[in-house]
Protein backbone atom coordinates (compact mmCIF):
# COMPACT_ATOMS: atom_id res chain seq x y z
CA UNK A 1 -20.11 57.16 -7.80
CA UNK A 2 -16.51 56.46 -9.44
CA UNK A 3 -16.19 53.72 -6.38
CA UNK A 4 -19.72 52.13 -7.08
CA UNK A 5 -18.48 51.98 -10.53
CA UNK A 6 -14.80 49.94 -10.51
CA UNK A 7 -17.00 47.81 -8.02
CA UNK A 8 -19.27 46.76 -11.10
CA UNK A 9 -16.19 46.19 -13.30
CA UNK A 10 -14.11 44.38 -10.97
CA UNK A 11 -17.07 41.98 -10.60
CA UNK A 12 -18.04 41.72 -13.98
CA UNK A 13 -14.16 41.30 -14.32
CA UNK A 14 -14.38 38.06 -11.84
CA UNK A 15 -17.72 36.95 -13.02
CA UNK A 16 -15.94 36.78 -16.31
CA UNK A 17 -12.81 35.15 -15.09
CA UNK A 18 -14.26 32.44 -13.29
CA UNK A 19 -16.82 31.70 -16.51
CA UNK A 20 -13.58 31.34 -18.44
CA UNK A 21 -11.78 28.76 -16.01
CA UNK A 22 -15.18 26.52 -15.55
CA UNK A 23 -15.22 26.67 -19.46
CA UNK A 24 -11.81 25.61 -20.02
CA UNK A 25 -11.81 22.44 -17.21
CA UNK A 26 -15.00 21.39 -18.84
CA UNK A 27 -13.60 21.37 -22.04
CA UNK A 28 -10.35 20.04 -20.43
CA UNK A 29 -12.35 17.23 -19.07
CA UNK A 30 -14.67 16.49 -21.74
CA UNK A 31 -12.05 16.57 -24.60
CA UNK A 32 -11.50 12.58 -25.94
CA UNK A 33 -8.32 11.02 -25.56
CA UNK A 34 -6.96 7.91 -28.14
CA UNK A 35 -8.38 4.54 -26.84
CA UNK A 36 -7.18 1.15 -26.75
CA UNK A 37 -8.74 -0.38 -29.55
CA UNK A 38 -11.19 -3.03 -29.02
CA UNK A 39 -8.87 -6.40 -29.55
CA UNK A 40 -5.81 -4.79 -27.60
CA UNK A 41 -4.53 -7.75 -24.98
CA UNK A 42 -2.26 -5.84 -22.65
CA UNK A 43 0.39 -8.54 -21.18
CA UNK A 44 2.78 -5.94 -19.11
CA UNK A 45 2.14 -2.93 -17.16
CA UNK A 46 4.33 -0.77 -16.14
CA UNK A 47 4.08 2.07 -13.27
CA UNK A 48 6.71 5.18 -13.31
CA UNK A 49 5.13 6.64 -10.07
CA UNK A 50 7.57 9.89 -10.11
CA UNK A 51 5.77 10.80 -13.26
CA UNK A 52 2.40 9.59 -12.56
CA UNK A 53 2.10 7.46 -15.40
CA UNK A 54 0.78 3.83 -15.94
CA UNK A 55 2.32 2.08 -19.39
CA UNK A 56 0.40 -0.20 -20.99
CA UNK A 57 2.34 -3.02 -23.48
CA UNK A 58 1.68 -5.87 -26.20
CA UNK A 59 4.46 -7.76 -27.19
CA UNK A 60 7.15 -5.43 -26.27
CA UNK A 61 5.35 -2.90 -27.87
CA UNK A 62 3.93 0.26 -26.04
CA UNK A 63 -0.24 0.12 -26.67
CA UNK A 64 -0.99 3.14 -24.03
CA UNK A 65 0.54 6.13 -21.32
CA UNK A 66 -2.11 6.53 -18.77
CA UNK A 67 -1.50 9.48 -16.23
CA UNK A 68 -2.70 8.01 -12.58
CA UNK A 69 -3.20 9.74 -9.49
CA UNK A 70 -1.26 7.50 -6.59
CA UNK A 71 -1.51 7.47 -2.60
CA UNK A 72 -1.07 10.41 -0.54
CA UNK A 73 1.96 10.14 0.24
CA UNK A 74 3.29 9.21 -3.51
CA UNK A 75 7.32 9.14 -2.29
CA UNK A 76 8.87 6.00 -0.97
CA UNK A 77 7.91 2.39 -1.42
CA UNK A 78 4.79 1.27 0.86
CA UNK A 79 6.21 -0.27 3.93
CA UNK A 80 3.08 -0.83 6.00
CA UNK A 81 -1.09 -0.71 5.96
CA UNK A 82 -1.91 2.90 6.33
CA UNK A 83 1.26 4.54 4.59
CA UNK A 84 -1.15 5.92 2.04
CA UNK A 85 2.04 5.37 -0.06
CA UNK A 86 1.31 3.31 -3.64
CA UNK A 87 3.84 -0.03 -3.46
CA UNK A 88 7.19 -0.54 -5.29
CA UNK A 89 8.75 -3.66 -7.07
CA UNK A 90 7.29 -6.86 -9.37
CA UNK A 91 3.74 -7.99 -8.70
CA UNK A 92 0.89 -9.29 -11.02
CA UNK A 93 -3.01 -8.52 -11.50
CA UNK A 94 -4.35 -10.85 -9.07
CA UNK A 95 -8.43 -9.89 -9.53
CA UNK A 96 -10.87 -8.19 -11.46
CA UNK A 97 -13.63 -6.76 -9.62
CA UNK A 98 -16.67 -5.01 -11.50
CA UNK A 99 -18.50 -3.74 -8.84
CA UNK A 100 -16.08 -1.93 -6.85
CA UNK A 101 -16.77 1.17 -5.07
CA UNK A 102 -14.69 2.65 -7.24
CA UNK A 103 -16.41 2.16 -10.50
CA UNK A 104 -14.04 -1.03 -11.41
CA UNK A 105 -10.64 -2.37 -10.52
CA UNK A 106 -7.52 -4.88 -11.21
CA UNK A 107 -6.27 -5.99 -7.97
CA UNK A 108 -2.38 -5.67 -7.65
CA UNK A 109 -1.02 -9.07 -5.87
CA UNK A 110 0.30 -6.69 -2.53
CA UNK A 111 2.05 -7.94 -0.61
CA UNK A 112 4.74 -10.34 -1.52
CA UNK A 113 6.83 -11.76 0.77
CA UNK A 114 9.50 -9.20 0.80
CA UNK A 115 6.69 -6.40 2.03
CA UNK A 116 5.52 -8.78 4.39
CA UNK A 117 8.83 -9.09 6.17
CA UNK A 118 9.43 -5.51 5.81
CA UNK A 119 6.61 -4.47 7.74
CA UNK A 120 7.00 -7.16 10.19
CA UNK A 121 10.83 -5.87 10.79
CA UNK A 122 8.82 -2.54 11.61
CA UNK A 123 6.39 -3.86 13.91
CA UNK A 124 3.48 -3.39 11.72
CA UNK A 125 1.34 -5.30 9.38
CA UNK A 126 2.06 -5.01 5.48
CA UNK A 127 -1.26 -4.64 3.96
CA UNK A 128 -3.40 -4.80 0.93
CA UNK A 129 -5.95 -4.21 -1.20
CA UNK A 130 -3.75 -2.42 -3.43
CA UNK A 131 -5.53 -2.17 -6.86
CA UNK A 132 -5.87 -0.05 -10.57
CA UNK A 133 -9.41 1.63 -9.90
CA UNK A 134 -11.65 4.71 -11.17
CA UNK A 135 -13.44 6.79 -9.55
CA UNK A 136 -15.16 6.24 -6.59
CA UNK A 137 -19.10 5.53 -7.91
CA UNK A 138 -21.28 8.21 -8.37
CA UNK A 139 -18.16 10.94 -8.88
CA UNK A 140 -16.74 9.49 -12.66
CA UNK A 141 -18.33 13.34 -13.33
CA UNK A 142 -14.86 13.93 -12.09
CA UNK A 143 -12.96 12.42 -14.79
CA UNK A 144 -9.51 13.58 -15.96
CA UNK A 145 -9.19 16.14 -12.51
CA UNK A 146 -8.68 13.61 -10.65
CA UNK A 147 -4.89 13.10 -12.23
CA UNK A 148 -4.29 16.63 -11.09
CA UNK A 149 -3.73 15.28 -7.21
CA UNK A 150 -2.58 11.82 -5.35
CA UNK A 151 -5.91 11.59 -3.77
CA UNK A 152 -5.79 7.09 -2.82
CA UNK A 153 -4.76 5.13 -0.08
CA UNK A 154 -1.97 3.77 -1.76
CA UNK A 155 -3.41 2.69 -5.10
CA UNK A 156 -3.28 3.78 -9.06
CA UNK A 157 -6.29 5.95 -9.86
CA UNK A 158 -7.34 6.24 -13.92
CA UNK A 159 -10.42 7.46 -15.01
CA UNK A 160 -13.26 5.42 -15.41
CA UNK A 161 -13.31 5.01 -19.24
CA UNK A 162 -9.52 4.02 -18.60
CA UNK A 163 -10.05 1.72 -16.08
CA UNK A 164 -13.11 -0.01 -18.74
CA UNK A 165 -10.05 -0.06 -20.98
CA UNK A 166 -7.53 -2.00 -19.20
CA UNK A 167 -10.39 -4.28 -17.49
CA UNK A 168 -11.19 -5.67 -20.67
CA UNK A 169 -7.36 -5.33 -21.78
CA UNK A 170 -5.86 -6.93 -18.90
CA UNK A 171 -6.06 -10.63 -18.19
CA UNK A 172 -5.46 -12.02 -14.26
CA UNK A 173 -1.74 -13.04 -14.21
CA UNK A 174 -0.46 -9.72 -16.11
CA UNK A 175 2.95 -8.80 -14.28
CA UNK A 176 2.83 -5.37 -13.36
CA UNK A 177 6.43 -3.47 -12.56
CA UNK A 178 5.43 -0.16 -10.07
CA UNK A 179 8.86 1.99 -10.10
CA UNK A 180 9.38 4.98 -7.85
């Protein structure tokens, strides 16, 4: 009987506990962060990749911290296609692409000619597609969990209201600095 009965209570204990940590990452998840506001022209980005965060500036002035999820392998610059590692150095939003697979994007201008003769000097080809996306479509139910791995191929993962943010923020031709 005394067996049947710390049974009951450690599953009412773990019934409990796992109620508590769903409740807690939805309200993690569904709590609102401070937006760009609506006339906000972002003219520099800036990537700190060791602390997973994407900077977003006006005039000198900071707008916007973003915390990104990077590629799998987040240490080291990207020194050929299929790294899974998220590029170092100067490059500039190249493209804007609504109707990504990954709810939108900014395309980063990977690879310039300094990656390209890397990876050549390697034997292997440099790359691209490197880009500023959300989620893929269909899992934005994700949202702010994502940041809490480096889950891309080698690009900067926001959430989706973030990435609606900096699509409308960011014109093509915005330099963008990725540091390790």
């Amino acid at each position: 009987m005394k067996r049947q009965k710390k049974r009951k209570i450690v599953l009412k204990t773990v019934i409990a506990l796992f109620i508590l940590i769903a409740l807690g990452l939805w309200g993690y998840n569904s709590y609102p962060e401070p937006a760009l506001s609506n006339n906000a022209k972002v003219d520099k980005l800036v990537v700190y990749k060791s602390k997973r965060s994407l900077l977003a500036y006006s005039d000198g002035r900071l707008l916007k911290t973003y915390r990104i999820s990077l590629g799998r392998q987040p240490i080291g610059a990207k020194q050929f296609e299929g790294d899974l590692k998220t590029p170092e150095g100067l490059y500039t939003i190249n493209d804007k692409n609504q109707y990504s697979d990954y709810h939108k994007n900014l395309g980063v201008s990977y690879p310039n000619q300094a990656d390209i003769a890397q990876a050549k000097a390697l034997g292997k080809v440099a790359g691209g597609d490197i880009k500023i996306h959300g989620l893929r479509n269909g899992m934005g139910f994700i949202g702010k969990l994502q940041r809490h791995m480096d889950w891309t191929l080698g690009c900067m993962a926001l959430t989706n209201s973030e990435i609606d943010e900096l699509f409308k923020a960011v014109p093509i031709g915005t330099p963008i600095e990725i540091k390790p």
